[in-house]
C-alpha atoms as a PDB file:
ATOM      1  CA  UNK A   1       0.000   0.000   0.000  1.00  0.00           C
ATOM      2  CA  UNK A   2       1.007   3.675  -0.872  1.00  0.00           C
ATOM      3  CA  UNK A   3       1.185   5.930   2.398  1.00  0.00           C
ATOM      4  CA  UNK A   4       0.145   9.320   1.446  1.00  0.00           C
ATOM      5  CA  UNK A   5       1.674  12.643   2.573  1.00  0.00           C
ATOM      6  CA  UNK A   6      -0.157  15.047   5.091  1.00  0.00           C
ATOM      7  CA  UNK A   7      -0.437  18.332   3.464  1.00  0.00           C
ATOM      8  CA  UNK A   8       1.537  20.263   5.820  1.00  0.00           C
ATOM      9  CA  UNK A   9       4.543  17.470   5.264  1.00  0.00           C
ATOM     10  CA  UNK A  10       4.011  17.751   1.870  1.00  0.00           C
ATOM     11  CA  UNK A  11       4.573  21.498   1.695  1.00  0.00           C
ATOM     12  CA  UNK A  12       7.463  21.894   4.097  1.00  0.00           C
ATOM     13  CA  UNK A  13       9.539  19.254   1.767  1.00  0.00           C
ATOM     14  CA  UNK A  14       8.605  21.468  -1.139  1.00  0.00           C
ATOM     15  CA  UNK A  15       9.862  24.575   0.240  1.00  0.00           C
ATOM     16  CA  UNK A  16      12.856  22.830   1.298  1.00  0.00           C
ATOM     17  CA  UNK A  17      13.834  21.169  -2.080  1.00  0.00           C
ATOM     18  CA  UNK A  18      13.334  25.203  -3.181  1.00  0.00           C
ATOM     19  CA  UNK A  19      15.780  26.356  -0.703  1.00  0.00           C
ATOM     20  CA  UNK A  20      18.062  24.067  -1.532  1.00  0.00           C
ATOM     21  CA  UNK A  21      17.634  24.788  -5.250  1.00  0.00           C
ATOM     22  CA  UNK A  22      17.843  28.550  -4.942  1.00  0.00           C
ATOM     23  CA  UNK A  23      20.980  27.950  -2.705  1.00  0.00           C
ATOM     24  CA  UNK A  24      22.480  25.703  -5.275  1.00  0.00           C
ATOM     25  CA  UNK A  25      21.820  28.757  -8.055  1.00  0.00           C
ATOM     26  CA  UNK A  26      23.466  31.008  -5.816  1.00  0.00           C
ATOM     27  CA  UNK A  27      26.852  28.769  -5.449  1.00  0.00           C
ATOM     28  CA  UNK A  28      26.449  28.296  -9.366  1.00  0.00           C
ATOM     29  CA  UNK A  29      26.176  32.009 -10.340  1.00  0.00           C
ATOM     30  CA  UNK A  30      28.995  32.812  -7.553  1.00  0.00           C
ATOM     31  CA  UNK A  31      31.579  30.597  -9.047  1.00  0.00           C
ATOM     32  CA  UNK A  32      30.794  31.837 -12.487  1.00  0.00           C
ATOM     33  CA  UNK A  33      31.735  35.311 -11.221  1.00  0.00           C
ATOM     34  CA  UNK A  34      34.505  34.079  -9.441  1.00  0.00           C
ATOM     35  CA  UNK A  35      35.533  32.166 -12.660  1.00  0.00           C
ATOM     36  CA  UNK A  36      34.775  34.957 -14.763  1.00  0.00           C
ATOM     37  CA  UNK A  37      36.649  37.875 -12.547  1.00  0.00           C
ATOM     38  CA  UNK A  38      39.906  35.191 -12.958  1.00  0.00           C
ATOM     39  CA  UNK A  39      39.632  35.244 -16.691  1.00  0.00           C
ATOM     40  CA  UNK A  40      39.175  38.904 -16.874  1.00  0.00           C
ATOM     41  CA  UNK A  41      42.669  39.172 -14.444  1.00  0.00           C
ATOM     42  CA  UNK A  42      44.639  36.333 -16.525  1.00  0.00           C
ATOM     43  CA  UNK A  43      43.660  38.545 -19.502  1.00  0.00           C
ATOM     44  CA  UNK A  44      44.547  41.658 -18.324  1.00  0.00           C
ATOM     45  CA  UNK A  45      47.909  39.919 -17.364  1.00  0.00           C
ATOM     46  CA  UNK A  46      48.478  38.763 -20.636  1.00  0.00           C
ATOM     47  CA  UNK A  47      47.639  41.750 -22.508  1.00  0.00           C
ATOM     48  CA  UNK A  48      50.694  43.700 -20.309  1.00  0.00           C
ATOM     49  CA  UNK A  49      52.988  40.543 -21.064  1.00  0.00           C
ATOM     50  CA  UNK A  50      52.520  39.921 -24.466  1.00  0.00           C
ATOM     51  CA  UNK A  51      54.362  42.691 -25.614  1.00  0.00           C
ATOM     52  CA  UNK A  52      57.052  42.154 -23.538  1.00  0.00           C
ATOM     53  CA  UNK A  53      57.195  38.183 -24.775  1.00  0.00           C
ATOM     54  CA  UNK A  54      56.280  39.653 -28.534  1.00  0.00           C
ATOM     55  CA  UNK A  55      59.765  42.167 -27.831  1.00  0.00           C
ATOM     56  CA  UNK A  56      61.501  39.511 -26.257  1.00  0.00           C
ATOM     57  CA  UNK A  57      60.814  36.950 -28.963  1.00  0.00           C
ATOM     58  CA  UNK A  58      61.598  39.123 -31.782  1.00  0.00           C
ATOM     59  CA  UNK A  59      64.991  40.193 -30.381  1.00  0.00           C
ATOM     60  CA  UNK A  60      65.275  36.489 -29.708  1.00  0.00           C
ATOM     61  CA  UNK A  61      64.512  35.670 -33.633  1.00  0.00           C
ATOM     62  CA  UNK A  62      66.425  38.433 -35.051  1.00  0.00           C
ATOM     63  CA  UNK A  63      69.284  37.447 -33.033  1.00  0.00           C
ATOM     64  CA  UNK A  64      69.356  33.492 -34.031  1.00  0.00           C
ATOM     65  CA  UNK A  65      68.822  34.736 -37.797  1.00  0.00           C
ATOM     66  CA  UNK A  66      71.862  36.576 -37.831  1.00  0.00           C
ATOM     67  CA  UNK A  67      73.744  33.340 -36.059  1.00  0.00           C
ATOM     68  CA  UNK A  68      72.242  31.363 -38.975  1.00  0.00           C
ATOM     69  CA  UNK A  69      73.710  33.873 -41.559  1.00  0.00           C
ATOM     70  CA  UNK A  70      76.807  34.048 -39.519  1.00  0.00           C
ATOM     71  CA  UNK A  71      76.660  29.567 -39.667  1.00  0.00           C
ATOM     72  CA  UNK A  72      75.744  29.773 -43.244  1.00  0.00           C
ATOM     73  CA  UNK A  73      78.566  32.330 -44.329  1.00  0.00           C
ATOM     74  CA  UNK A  74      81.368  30.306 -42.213  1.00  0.00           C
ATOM     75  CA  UNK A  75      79.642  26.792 -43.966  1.00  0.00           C
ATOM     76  CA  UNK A  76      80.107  28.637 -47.091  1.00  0.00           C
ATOM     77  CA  UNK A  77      83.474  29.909 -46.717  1.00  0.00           C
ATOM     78  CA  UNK A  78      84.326  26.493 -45.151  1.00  0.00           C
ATOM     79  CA  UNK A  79      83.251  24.727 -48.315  1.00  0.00           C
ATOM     80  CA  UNK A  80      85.127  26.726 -50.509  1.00  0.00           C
ATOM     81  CA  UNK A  81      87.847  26.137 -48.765  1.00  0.00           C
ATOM     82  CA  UNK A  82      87.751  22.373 -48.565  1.00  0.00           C
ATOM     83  CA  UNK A  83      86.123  21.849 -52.431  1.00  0.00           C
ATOM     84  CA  UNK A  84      89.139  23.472 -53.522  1.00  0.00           C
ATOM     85  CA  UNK A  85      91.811  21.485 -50.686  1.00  0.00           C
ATOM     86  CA  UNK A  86      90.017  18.508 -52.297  1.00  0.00           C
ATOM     87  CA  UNK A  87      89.915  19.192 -56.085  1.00  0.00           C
ATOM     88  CA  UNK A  88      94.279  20.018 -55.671  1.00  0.00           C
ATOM     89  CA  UNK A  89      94.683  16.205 -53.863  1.00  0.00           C
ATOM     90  CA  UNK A  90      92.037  14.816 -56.952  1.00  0.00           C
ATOM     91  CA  UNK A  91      94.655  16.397 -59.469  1.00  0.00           C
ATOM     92  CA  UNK A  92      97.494  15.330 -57.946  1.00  0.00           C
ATOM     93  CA  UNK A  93      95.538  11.405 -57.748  1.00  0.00           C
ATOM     94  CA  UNK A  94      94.720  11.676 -61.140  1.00  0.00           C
ATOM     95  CA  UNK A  95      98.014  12.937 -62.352  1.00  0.00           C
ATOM     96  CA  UNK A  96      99.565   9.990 -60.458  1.00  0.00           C
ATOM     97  CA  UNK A  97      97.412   7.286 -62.143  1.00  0.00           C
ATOM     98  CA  UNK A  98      98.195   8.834 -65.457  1.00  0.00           C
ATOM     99  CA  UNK A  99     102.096   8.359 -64.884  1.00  0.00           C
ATOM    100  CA  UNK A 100     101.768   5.062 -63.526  1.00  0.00           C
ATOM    101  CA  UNK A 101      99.359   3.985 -66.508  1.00  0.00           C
ATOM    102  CA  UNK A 102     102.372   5.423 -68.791  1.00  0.00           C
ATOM    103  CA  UNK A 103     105.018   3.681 -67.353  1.00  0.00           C
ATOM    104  CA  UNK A 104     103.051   0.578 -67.256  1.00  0.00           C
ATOM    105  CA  UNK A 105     105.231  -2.495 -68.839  1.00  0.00           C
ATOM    106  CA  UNK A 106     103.718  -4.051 -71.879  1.00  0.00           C
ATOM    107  CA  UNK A 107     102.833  -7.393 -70.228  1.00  0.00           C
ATOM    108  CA  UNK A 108     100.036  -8.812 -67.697  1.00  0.00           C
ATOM    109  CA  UNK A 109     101.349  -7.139 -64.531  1.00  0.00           C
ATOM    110  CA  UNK A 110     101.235  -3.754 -67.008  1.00  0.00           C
ATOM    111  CA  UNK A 111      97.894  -4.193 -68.166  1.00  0.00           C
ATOM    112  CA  UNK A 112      96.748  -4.971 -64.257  1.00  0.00           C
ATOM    113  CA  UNK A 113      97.802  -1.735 -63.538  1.00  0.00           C
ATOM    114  CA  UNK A 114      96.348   0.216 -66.904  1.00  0.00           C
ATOM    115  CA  UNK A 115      93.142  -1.315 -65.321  1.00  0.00           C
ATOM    116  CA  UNK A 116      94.107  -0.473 -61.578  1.00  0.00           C
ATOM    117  CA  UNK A 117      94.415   3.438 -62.976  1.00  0.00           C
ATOM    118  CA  UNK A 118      91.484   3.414 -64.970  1.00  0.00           C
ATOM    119  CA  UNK A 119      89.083   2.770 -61.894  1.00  0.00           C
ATOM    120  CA  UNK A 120      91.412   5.115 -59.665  1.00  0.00           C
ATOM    121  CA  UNK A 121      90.238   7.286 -62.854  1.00  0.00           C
ATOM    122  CA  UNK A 122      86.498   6.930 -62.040  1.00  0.00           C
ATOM    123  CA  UNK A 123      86.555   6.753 -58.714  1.00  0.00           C
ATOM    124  CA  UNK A 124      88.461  10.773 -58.706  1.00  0.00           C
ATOM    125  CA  UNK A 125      85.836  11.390 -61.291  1.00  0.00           C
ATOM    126  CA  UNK A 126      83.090  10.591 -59.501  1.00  0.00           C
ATOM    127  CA  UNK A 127      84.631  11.962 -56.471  1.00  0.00           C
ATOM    128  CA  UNK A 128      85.087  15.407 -58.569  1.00  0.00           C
ATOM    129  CA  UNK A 129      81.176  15.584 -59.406  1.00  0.00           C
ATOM    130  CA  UNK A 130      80.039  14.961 -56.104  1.00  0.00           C
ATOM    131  CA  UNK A 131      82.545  18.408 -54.643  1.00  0.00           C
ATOM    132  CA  UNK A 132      80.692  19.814 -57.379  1.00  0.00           C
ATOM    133  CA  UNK A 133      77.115  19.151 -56.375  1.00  0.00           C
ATOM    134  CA  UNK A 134      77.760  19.852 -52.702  1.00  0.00           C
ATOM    135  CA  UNK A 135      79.432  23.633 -53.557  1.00  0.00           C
ATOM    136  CA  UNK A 136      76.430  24.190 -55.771  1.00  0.00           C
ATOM    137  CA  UNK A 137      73.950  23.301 -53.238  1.00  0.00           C
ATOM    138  CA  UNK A 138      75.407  25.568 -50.872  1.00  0.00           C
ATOM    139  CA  UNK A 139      75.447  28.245 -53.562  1.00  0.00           C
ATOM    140  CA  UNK A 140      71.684  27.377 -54.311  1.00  0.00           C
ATOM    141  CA  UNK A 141      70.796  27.827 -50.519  1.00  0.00           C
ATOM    142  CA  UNK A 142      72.287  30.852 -50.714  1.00  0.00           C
ATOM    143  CA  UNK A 143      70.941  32.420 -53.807  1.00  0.00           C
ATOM    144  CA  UNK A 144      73.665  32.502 -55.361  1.00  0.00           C
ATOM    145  CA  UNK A 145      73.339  30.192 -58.340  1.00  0.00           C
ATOM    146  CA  UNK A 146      75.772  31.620 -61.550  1.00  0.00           C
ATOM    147  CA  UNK A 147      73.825  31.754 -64.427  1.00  0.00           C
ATOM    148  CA  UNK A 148      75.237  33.324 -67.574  1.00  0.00           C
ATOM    149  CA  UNK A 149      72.937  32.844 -70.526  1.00  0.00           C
ATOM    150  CA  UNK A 150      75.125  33.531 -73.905  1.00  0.00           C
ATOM    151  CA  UNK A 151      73.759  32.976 -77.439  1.00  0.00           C
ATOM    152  CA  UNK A 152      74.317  29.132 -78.493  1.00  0.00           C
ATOM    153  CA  UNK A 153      73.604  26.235 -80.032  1.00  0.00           C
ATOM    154  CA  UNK A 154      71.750  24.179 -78.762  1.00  0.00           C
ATOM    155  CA  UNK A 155      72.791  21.143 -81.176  1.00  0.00           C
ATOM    156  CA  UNK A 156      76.036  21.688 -80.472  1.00  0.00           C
ATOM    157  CA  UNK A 157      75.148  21.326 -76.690  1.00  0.00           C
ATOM    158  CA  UNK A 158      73.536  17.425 -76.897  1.00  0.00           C
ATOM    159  CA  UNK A 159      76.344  16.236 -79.018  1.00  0.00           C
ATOM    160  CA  UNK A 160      78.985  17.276 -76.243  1.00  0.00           C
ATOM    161  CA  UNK A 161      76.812  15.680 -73.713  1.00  0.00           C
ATOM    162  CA  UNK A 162      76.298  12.630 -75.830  1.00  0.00           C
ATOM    163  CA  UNK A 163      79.861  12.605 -76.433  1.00  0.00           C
ATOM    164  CA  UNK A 164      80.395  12.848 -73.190  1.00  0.00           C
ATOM    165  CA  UNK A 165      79.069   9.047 -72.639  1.00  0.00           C
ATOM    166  CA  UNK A 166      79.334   7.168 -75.868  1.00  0.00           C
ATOM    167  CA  UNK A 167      82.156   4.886 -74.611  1.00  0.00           C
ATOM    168  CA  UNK A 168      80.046   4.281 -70.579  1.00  0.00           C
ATOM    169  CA  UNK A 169      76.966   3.204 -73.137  1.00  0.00           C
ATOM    170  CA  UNK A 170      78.768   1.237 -75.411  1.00  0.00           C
ATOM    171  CA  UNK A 171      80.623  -0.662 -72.135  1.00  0.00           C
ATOM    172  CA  UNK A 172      76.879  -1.832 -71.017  1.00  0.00           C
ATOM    173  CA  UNK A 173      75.501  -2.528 -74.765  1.00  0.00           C
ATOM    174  CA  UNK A 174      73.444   0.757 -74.232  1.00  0.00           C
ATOM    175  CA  UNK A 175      72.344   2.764 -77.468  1.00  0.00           C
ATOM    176  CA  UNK A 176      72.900   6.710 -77.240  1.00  0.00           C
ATOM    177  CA  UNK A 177      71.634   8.667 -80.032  1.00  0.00           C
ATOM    178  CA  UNK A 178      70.749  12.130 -80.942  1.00  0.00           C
ATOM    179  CA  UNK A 179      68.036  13.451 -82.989  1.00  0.00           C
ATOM    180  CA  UNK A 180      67.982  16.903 -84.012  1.00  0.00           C
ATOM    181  CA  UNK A 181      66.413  19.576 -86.485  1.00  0.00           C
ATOM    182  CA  UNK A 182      69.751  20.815 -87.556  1.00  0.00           C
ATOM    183  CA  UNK A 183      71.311  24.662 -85.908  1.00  0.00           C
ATOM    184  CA  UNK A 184      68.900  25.909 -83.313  1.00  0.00           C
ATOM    185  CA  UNK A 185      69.732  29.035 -81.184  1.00  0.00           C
ATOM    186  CA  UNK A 186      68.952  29.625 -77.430  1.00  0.00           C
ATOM    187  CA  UNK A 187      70.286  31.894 -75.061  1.00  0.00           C
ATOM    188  CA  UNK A 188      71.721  29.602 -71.977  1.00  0.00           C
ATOM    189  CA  UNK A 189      74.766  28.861 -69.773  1.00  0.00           C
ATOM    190  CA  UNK A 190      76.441  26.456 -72.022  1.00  0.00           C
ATOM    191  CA  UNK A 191      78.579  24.635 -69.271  1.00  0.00           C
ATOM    192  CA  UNK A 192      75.149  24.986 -66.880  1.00  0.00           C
ATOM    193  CA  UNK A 193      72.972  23.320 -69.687  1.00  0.00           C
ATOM    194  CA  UNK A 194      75.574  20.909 -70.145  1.00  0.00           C
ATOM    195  CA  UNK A 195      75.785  19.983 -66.563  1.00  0.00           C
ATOM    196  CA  UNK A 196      71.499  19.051 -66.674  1.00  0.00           C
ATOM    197  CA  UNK A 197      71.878  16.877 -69.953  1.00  0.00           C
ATOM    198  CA  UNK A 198      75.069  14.950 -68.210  1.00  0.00           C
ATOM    199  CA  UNK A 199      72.977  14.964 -64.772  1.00  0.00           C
ATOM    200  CA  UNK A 200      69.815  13.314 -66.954  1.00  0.00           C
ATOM    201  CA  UNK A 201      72.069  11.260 -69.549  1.00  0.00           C
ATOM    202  CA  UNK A 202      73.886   9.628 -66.337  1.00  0.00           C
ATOM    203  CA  UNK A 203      70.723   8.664 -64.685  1.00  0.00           C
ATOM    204  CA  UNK A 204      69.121   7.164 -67.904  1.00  0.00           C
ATOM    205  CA  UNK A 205      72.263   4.822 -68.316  1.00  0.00           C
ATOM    206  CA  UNK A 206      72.338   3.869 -64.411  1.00  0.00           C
ATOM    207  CA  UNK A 207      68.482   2.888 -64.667  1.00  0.00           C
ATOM    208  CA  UNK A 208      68.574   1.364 -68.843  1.00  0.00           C
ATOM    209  CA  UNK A 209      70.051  -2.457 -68.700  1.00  0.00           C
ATOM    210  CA  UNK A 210      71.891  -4.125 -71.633  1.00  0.00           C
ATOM    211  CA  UNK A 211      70.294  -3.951 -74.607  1.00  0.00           C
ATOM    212  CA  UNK A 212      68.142  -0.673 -73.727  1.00  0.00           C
ATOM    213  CA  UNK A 213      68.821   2.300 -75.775  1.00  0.00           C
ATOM    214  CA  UNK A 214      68.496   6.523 -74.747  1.00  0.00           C
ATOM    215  CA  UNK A 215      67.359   9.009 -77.470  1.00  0.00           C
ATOM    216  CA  UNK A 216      68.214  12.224 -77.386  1.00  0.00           C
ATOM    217  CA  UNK A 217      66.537  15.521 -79.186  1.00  0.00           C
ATOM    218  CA  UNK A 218      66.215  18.820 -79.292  1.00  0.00           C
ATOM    219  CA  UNK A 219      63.855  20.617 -81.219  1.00  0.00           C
ATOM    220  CA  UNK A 220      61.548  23.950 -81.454  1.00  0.00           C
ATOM    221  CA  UNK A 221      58.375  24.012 -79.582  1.00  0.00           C
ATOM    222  CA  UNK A 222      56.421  27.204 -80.468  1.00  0.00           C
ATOM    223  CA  UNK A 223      58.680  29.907 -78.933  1.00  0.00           C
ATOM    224  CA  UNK A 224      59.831  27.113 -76.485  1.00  0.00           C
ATOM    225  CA  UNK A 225      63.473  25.000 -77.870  1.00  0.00           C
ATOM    226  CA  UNK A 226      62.710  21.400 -76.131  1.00  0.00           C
ATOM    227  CA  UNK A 227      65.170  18.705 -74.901  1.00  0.00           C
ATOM    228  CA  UNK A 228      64.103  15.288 -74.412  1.00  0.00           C
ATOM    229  CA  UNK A 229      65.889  12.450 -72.820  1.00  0.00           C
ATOM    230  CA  UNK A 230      64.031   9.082 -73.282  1.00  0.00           C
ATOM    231  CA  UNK A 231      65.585   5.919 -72.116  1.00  0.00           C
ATOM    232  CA  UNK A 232      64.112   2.096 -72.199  1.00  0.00           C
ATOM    233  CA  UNK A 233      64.682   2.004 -68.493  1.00  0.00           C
ATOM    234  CA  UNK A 234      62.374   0.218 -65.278  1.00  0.00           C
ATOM    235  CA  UNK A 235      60.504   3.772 -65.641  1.00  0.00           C
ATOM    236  CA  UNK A 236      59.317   5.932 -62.609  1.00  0.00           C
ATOM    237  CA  UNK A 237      55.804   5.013 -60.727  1.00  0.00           C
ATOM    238  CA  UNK A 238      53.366   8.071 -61.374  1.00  0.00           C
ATOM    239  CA  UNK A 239      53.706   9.212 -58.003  1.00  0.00           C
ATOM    240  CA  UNK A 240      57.542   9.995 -58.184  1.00  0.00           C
ATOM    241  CA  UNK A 241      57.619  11.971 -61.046  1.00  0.00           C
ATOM    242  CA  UNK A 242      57.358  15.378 -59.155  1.00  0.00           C
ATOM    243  CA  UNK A 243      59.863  14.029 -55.922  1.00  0.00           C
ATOM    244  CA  UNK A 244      62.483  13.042 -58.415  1.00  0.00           C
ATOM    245  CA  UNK A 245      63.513  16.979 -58.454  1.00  0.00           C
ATOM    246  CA  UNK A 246      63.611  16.997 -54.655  1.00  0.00           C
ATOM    247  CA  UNK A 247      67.116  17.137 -52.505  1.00  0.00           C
ATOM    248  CA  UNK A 248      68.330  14.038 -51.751  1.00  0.00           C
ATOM    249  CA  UNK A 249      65.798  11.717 -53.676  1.00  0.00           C
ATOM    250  CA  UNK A 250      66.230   7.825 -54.117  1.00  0.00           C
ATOM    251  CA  UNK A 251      64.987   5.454 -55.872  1.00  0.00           C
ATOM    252  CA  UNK A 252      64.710   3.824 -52.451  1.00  0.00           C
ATOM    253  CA  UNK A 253      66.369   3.425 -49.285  1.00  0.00           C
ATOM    254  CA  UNK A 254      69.096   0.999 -49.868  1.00  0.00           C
ATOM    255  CA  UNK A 255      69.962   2.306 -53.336  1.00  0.00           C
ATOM    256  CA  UNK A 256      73.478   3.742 -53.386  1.00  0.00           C
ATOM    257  CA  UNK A 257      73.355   4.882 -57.503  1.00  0.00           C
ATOM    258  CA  UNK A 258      74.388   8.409 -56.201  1.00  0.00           C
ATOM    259  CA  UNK A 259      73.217  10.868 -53.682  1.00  0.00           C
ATOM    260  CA  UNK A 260      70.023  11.994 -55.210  1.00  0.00           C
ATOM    261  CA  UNK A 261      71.608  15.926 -56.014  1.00  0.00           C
ATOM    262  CA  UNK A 262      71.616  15.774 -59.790  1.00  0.00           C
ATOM    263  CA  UNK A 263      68.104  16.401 -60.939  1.00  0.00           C
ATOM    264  CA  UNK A 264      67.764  18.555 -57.947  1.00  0.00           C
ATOM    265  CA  UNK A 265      70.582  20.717 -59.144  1.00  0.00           C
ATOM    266  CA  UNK A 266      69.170  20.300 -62.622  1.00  0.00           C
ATOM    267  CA  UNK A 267      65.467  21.596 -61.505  1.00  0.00           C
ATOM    268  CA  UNK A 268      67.236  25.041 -59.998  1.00  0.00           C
ATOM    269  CA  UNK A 269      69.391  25.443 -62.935  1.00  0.00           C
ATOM    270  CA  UNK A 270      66.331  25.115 -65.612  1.00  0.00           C
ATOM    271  CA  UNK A 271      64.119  27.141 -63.019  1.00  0.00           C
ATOM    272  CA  UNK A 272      67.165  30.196 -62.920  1.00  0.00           C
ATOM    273  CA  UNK A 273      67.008  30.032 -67.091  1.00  0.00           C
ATOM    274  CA  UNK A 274      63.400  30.731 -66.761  1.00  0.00           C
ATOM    275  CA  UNK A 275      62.523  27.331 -68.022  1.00  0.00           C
ATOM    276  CA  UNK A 276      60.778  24.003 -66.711  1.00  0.00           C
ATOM    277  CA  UNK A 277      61.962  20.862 -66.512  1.00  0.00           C
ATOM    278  CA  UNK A 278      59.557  17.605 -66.153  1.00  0.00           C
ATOM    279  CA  UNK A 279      59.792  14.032 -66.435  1.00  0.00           C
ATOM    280  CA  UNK A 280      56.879  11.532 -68.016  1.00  0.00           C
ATOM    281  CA  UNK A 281      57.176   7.983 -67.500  1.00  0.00           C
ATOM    282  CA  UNK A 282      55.640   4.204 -67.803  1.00  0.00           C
ATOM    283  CA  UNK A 283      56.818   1.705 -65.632  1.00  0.00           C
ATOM    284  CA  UNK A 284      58.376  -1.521 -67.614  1.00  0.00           C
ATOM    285  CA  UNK A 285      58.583   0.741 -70.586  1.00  0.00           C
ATOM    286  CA  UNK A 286      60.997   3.816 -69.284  1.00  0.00           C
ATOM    287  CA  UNK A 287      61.267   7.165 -69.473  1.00  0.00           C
ATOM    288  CA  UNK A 288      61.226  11.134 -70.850  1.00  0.00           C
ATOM    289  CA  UNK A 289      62.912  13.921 -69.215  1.00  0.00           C
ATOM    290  CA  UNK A 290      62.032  17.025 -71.022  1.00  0.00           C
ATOM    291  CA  UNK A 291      64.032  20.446 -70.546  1.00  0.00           C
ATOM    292  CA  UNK A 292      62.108  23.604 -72.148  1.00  0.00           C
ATOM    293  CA  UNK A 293      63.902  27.023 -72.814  1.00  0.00           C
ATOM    294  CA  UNK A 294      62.884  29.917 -74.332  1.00  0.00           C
ATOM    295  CA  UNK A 295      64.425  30.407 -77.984  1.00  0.00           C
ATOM    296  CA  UNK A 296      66.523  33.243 -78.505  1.00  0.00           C
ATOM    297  CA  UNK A 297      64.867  35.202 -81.367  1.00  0.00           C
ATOM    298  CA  UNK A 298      61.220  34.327 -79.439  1.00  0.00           C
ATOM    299  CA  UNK A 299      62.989  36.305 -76.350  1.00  0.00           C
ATOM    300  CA  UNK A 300      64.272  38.890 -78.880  1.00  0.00           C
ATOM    301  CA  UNK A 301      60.462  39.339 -80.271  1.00  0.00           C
ATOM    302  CA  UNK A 302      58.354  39.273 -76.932  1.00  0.00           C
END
């Protein structure tokens, strides 16, 4: 059974559940105020500090930019100094195989050593290049890429490059040709241009296997003079074909082909002509570097 509440009862537990309500209101609206008067003093607090931090940080920034200019001017000067330290001991290596390779006997312990100097060759070579890249990556990161666009030919440019690595080819049964249009002017850095089509032409051979061959043309596009480098290689998954320009790049993790500088390098030097520089590709099929430049009687005209 249900026991039922007297009225009086009854009314005396209402008022109380009020009391207790309008008590629990007041507790509620004073910690809001409280909470509310804190906010108010944390902000006026921060409004007088953050100047002081915003001073304090700038002088703080301004000061570790002009240690980082300082670093960067000592790495530079550094670099200088060592590329060229280096380059002096490379001459003096290769000028050492070169006498030994001419005072090799003419028998099997002479031909040992004609071989022994060759790769000592290479390996200063390579060794060369890779000073090279480093001093022009620190000249990049500087902004202070030399560029010195001359009237040229631009024929005349793929056949030295071409040259360059007709007997590397031929040593992995790789075919290098050229295709061009005949004389075509441009206005470019001829040893800068030259240095992209050797960076390109090297990587095509590295990634082409026996049998493979690498085309090379140059032709007029429009107001645009296009080089194209297109090799019979593994090709380049879709994905890659913009990171390929990036510092550093690989083909993966444990591949040692190089140090993944050249088509970076390449990119800026393009870019600093005004021109572009892409790749296209098909994996299992290989392929297409293209280099565009802007003709020199389509500059002359514009």
């Amino acid at each position: 059974m249900h026991q039922r509440h007297s009225g009086p009862a009854h009314a005396t537990l209402a008022e109380a559940r009020v009391l207790d309500d309008e008590t629990l209101q007041e507790e509620r609206t004073s910690a809001d105020e409280i909470l509310r008067r804190e906010r108010d003093e944390n902000a006026r607090v921060l409004s007088r500090l953050l100047p002081l931090e915003r001073e304090k940080t700038d002088r703080f920034l301004l000061t570790e930019r002009a240690r980082s200019d300082v670093a960067l001017s000592n790495r530079d000067n550094f670099l200088g100094l060592v590329s060229h330290d280096l380059r002096n001991l490379l001459s003096g290596i290769v000028m050492s195989a070169e006498l030994l390779s001419a005072r090799a006997p003419d028998n099997e312990d002479g031909a040992q050593t004609l071989v022994a100097t060759a790769r000592i060759q290479r390996y200063a070579a390579r060794m060369n290049r890779l000073i090279g890249d480093l001093i022009d990556v620190a000249s990049i990161d500087a902004g202070k890429l030399a560029i010195t666009p001359l009237p040229g030919d631009a024929t005349t440019l793929i056949a030295e490059a071409v040259d360059t690595f007709q007997a590397t080819a031929s040593a992995k049964g790789i075919s290098l040709q050229t295709e061009v249009e005949g004389s075509l002017l441009a206005e470019f850095d001829h040893d800068r241009m030259l240095q992209v089509l050797v960076n390109i032409i090297a990587n095509a051979i590295k990634f082409t296997s026996r049998g493979g061959s690498i085309l090379v043309r140059v032709e007029s596009a429009g107001n645009e003079l296009r080089f194209s480098i297109s090799d019979t290689g593994s090709g380049i998954p879709g994905h890659m074909l913009e990171a390929i320009f990036e510092r550093f790049w690989q083909v993966g993790k444990d591949d040692r082909r190089g140090v993944g500088l050249g088509l970076y390098i390449s990119r800026c030097i393009v870019e600093a002509h005004g021109g572009r520089i892409w790749a296209e590709s098909t994996l299992g099929e290989g392929s297409t570097f293209y280099v565009e430049l802007r003709s020199a009687y389509a500059a002359r005209a514009a």
